[in-house]
N, C-alpha and C. Protein backbone atom coordinates (compact mmCIF):
# COMPACT_ATOMS: atom_id res chain seq x y z
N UNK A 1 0.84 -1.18 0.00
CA UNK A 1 0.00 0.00 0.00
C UNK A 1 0.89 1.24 0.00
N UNK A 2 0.58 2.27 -0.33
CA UNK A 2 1.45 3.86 -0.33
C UNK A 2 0.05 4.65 -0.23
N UNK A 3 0.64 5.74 0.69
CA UNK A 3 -0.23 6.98 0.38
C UNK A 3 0.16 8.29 -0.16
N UNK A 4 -0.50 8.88 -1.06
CA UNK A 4 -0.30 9.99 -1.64
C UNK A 4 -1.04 11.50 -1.70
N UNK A 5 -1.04 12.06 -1.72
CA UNK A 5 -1.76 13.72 -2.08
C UNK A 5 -2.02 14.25 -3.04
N UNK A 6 -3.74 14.34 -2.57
CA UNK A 6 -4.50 14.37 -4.18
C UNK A 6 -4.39 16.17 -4.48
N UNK A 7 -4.99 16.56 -5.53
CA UNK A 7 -4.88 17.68 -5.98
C UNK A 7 -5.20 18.84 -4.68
N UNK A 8 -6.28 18.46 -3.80
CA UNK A 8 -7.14 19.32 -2.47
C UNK A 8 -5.63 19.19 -1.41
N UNK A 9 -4.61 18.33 -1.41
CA UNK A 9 -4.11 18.29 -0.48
C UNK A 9 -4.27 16.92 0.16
N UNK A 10 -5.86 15.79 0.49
CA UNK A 10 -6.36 14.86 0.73
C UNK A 10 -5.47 14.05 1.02
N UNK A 11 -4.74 13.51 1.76
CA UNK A 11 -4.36 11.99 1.62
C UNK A 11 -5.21 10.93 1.21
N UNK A 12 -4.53 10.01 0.13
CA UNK A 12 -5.06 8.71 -0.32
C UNK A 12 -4.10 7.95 -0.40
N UNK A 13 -5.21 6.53 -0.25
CA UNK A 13 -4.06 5.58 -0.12
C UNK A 13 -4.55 4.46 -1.08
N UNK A 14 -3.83 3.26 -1.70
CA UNK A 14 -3.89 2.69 -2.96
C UNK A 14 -5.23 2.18 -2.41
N UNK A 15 -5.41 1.43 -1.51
CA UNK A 15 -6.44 0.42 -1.04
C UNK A 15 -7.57 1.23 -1.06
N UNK A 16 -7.59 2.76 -1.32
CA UNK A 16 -9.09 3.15 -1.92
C UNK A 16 -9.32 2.87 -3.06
N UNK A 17 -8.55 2.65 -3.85
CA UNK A 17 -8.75 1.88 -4.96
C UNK A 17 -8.86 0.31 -5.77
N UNK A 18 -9.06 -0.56 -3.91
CA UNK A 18 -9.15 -1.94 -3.76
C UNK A 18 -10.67 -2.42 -4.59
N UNK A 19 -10.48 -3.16 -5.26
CA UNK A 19 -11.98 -4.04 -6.19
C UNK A 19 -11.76 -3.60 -7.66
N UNK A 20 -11.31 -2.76 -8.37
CA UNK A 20 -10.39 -2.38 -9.58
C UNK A 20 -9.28 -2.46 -10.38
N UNK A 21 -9.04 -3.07 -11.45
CA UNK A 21 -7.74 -2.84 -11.85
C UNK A 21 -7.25 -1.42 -12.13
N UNK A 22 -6.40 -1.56 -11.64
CA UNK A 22 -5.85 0.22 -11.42
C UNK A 22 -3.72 0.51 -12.11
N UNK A 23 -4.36 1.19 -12.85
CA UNK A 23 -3.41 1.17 -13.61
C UNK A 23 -2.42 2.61 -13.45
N UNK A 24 -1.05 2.79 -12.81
CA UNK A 24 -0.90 3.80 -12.44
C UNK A 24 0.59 4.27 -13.27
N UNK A 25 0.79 5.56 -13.32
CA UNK A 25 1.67 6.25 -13.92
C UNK A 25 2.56 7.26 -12.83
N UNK A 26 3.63 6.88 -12.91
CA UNK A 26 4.79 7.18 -12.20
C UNK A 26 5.24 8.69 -12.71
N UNK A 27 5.07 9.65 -12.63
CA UNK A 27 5.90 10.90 -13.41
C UNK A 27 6.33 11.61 -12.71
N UNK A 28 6.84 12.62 -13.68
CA UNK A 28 7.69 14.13 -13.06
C UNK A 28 7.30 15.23 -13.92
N UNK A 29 7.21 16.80 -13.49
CA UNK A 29 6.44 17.53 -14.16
C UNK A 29 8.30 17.90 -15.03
N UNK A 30 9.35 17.40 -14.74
CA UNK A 30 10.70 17.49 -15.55
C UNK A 30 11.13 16.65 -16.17
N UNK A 31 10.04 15.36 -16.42
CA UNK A 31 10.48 14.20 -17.21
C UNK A 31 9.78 14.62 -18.99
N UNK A 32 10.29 14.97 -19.59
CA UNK A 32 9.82 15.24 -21.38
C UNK A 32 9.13 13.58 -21.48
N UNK A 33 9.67 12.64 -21.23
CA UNK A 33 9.03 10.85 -21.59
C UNK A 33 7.64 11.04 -21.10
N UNK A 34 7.86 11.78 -19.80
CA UNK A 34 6.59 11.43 -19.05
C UNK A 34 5.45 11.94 -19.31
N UNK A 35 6.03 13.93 -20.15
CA UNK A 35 4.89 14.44 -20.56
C UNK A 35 4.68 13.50 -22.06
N UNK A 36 5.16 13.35 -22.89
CA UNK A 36 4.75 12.96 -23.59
C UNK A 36 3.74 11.92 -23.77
N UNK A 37 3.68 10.89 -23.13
CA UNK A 37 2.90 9.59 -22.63
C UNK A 37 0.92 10.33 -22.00
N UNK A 38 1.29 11.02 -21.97
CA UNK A 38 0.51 11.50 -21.50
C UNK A 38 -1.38 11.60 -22.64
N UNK A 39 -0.95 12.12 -23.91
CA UNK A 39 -1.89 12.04 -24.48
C UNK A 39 -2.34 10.19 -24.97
N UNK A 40 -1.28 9.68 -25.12
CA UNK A 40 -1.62 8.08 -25.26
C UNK A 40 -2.58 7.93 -23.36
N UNK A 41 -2.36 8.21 -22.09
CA UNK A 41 -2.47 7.64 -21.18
C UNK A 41 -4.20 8.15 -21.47
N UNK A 42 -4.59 9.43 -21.46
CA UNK A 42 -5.86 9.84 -21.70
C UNK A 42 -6.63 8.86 -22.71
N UNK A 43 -5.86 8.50 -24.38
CA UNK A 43 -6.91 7.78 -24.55
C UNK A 43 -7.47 6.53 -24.25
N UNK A 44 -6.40 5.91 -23.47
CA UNK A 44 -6.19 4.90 -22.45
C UNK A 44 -7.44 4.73 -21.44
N UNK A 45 -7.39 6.46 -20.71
CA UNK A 45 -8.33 6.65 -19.77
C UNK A 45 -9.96 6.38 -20.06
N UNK A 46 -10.54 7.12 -21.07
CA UNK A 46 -11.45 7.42 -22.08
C UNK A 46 -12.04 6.16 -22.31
N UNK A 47 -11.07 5.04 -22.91
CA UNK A 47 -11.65 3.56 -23.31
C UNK A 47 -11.78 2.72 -22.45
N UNK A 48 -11.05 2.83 -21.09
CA UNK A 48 -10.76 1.70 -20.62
C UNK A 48 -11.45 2.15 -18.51
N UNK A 49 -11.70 3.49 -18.42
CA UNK A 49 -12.20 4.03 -17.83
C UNK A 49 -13.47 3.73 -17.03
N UNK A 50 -14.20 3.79 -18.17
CA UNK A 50 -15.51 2.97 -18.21
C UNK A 50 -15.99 1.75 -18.11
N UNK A 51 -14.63 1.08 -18.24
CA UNK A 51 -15.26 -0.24 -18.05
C UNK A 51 -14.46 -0.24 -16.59
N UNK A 52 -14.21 -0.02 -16.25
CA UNK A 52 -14.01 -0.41 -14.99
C UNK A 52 -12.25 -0.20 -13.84
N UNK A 53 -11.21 0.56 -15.09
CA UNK A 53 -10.18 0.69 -14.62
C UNK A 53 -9.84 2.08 -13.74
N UNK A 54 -9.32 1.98 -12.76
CA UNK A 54 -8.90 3.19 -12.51
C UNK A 54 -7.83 3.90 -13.09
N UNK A 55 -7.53 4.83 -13.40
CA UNK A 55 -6.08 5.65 -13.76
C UNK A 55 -5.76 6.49 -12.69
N UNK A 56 -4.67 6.18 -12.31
CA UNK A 56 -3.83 7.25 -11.09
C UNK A 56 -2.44 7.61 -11.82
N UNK A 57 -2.73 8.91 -11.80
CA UNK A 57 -0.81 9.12 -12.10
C UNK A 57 -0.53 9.70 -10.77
N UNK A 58 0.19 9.27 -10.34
CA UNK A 58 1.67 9.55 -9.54
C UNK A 58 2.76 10.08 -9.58
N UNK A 59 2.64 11.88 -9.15
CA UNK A 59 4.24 12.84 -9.51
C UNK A 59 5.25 12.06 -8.14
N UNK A 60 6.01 12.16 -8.94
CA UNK A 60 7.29 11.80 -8.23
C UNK A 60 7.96 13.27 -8.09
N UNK A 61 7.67 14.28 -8.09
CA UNK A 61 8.02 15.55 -8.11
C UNK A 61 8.32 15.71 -6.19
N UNK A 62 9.19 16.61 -5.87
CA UNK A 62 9.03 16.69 -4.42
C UNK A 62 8.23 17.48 -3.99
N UNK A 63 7.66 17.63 -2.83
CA UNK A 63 6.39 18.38 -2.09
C UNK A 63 6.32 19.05 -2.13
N UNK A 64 7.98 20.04 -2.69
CA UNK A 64 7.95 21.47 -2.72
C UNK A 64 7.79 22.26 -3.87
N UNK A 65 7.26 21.07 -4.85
CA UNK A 65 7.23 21.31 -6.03
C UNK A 65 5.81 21.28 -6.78
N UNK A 66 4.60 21.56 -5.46
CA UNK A 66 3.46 20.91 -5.50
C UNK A 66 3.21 22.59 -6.38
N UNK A 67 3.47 23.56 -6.55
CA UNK A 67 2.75 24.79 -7.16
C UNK A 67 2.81 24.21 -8.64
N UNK A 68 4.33 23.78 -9.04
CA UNK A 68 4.35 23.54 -10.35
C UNK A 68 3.71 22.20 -10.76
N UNK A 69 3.09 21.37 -10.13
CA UNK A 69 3.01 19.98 -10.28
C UNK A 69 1.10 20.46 -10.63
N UNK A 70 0.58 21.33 -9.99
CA UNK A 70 -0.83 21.45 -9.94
C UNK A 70 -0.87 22.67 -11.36
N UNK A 71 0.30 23.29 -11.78
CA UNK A 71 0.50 24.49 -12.59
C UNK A 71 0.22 23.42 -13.80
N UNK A 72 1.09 22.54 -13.94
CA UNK A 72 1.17 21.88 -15.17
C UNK A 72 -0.38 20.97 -15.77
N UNK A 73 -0.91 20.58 -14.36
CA UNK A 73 -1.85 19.61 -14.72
C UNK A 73 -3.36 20.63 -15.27
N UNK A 74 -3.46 21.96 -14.65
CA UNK A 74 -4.08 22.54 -15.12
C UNK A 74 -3.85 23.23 -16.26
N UNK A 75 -2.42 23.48 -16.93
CA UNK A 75 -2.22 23.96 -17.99
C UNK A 75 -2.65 23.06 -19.11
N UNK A 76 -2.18 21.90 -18.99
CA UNK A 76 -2.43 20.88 -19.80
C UNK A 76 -3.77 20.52 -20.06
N UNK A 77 -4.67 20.34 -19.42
CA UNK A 77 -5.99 20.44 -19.13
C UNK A 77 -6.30 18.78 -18.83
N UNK A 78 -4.56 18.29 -17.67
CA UNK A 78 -5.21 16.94 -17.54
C UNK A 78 -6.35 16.03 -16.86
N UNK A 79 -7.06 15.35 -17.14
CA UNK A 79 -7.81 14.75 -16.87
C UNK A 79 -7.25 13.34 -15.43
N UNK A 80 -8.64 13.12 -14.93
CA UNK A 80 -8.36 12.36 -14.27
C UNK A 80 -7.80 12.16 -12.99
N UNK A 81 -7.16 11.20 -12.05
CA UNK A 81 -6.75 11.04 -10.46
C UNK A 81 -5.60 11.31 -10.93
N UNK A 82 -5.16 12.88 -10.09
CA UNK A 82 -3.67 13.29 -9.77
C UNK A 82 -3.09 12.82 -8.66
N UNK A 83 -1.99 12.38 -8.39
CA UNK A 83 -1.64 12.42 -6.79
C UNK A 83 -0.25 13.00 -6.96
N UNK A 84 0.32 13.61 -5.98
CA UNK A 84 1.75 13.80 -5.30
C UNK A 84 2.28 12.66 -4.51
N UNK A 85 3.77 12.41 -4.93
CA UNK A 85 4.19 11.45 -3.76
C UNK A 85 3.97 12.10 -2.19
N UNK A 86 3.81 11.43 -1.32
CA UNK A 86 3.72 11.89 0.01
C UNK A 86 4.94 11.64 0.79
N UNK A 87 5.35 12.79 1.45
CA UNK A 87 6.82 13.01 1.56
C UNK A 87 7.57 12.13 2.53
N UNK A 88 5.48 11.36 3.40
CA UNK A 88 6.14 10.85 4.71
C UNK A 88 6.13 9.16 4.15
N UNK A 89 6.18 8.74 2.53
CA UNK A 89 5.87 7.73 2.14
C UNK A 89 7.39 7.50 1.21
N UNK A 90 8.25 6.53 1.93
CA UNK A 90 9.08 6.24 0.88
C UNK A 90 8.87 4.57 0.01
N UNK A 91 7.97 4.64 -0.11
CA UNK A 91 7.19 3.16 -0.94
C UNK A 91 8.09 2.58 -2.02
N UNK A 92 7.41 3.93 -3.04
CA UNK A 92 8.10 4.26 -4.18
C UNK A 92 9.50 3.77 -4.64
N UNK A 93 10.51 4.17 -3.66
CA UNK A 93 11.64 3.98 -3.92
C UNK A 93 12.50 2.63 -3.32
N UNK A 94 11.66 2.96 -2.22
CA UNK A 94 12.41 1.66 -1.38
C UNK A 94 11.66 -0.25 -1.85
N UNK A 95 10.20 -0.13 -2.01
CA UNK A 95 9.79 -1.12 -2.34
C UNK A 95 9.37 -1.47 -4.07
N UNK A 96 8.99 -0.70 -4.74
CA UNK A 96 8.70 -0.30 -5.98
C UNK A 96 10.14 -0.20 -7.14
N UNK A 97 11.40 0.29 -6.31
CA UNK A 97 12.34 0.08 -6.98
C UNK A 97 12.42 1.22 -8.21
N UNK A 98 12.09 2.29 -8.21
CA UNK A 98 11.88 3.54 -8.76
C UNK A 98 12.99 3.97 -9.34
N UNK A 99 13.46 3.92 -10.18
CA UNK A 99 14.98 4.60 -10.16
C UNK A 99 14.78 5.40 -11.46
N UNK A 100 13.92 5.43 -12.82
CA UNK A 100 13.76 6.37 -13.72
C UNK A 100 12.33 6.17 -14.13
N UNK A 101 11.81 7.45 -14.30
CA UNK A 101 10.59 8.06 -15.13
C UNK A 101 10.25 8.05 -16.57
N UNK A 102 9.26 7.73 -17.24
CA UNK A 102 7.67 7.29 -16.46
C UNK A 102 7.89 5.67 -16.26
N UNK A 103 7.25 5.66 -14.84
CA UNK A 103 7.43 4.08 -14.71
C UNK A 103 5.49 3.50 -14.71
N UNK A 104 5.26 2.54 -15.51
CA UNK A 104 3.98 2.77 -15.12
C UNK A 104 3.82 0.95 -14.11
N UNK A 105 2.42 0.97 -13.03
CA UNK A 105 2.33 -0.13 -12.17
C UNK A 105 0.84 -0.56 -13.06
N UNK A 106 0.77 -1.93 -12.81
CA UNK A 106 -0.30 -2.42 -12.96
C UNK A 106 -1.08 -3.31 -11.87
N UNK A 107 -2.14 -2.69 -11.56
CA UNK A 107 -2.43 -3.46 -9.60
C UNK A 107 -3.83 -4.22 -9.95
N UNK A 108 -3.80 -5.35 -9.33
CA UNK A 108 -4.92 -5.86 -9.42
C UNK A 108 -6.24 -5.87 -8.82
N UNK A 109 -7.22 -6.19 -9.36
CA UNK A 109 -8.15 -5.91 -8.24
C UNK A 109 -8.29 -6.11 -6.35
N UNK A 110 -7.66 -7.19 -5.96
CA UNK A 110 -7.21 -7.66 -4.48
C UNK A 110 -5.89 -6.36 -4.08
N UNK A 111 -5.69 -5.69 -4.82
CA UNK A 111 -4.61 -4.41 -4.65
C UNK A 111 -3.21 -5.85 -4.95
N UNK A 112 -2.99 -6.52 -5.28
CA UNK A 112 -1.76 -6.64 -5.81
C UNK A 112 -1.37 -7.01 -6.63
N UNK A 113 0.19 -6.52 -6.82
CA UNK A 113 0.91 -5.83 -8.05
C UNK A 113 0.79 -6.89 -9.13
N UNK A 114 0.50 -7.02 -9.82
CA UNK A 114 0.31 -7.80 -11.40
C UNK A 114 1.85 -7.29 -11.92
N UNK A 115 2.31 -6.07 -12.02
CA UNK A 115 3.61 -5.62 -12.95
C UNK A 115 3.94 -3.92 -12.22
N UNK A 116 5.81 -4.30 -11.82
CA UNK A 116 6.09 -2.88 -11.69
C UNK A 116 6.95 -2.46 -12.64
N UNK A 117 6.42 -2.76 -14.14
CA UNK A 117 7.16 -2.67 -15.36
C UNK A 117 5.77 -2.91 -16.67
N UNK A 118 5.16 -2.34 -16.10
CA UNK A 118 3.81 -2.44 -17.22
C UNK A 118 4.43 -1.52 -18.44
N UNK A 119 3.34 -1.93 -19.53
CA UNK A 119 3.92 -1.44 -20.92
C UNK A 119 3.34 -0.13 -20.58
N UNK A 120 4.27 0.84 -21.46
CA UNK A 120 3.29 2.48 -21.58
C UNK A 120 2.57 2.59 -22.46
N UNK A 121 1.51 3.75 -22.05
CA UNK A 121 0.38 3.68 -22.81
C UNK A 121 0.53 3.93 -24.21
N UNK A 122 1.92 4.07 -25.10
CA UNK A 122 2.21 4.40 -26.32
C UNK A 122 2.65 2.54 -26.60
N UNK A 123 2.60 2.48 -25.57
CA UNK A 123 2.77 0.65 -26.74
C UNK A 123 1.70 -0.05 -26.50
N UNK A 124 1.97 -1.58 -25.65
CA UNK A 124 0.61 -2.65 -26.56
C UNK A 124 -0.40 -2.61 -25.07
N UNK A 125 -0.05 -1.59 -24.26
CA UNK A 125 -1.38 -1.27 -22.99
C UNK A 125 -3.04 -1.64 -23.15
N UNK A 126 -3.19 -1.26 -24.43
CA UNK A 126 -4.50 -1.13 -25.05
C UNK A 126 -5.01 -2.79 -24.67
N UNK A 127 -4.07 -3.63 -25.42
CA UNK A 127 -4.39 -5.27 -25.76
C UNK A 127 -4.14 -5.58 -23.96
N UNK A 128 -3.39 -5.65 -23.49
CA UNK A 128 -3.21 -5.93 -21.87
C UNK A 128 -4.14 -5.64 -21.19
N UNK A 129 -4.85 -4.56 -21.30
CA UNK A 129 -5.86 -4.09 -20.66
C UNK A 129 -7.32 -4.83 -21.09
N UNK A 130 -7.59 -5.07 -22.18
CA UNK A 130 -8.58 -5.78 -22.36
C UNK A 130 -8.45 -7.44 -22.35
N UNK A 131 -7.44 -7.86 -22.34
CA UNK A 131 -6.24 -9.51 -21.98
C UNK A 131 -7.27 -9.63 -20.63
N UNK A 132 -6.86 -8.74 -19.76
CA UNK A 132 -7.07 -8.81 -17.91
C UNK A 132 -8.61 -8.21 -17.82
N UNK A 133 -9.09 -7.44 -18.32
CA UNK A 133 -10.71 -7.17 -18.49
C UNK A 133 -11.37 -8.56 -18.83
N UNK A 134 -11.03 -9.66 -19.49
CA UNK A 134 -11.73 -10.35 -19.96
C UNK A 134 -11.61 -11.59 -19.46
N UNK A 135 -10.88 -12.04 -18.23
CA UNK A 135 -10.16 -12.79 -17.59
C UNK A 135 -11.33 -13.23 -16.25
């Protein structure tokens, strides 16, 4: 489990997102990979949304970096569950094994990890996602 900080400030933690496959995105508002992925992750969101997946992206940005992290997501006009890493949560790095951006997770409905090396949403995500939808 990890907890993180939603756009309000909120703490959340993965297990609110327990009974879902939940598909999450690792970024940085200084990773160029990460913005880029980004319009593939939306149409990702859009199709796969509805049937039943969650999307969480996850800044790996530091806490103090929360003006520009909320600057970007509204510039962009992104959609969807934002979170901040939470500063008092070293999950990420220590259990997750984090070491470069965008990393994306794939969690299963019981909350555990299926993949901490899922494909990005610019490759074969689309087919994986409906593979485990239909399962």
């Amino acid at each position: 489990d990890f907890t993180a900080l939603d756009i309000n400030d909120k703490r959340v933690s993965l297990s609110d997102y327990r009974g879902s496959l939940t598909y999450i995105n690792l970024w940085a508002t200084w990773s160029s990979w990460s913005l880029q992925e980004f319009a593939y992750w939306e149409d990702l969101e859009r199709k796969f949304g509805p049937r039943g997946v969650n999307f969480i992206s996850v800044s790996m940005d530091f806490i103090k970096d929360v003006k520009n992290w909320k600057y970007l997501i509204a510039e962009k006009e992104l959609s969807g569950t934002h979170l901040i890493q939470d500063p008092e949560s070293s999950v990420w790095q220590d259990e997750y094994y984090i070491k470069d951006l965008p990393r994306y997770l794939l969690i299963d409905k019981e909350g555990k990890i299926i993949s901490v090396h899922a494909p990005r949403p610019s490759e074969n995500m689309e087919d994986v996602l409906d593979r485990l939808l239909k399962q």
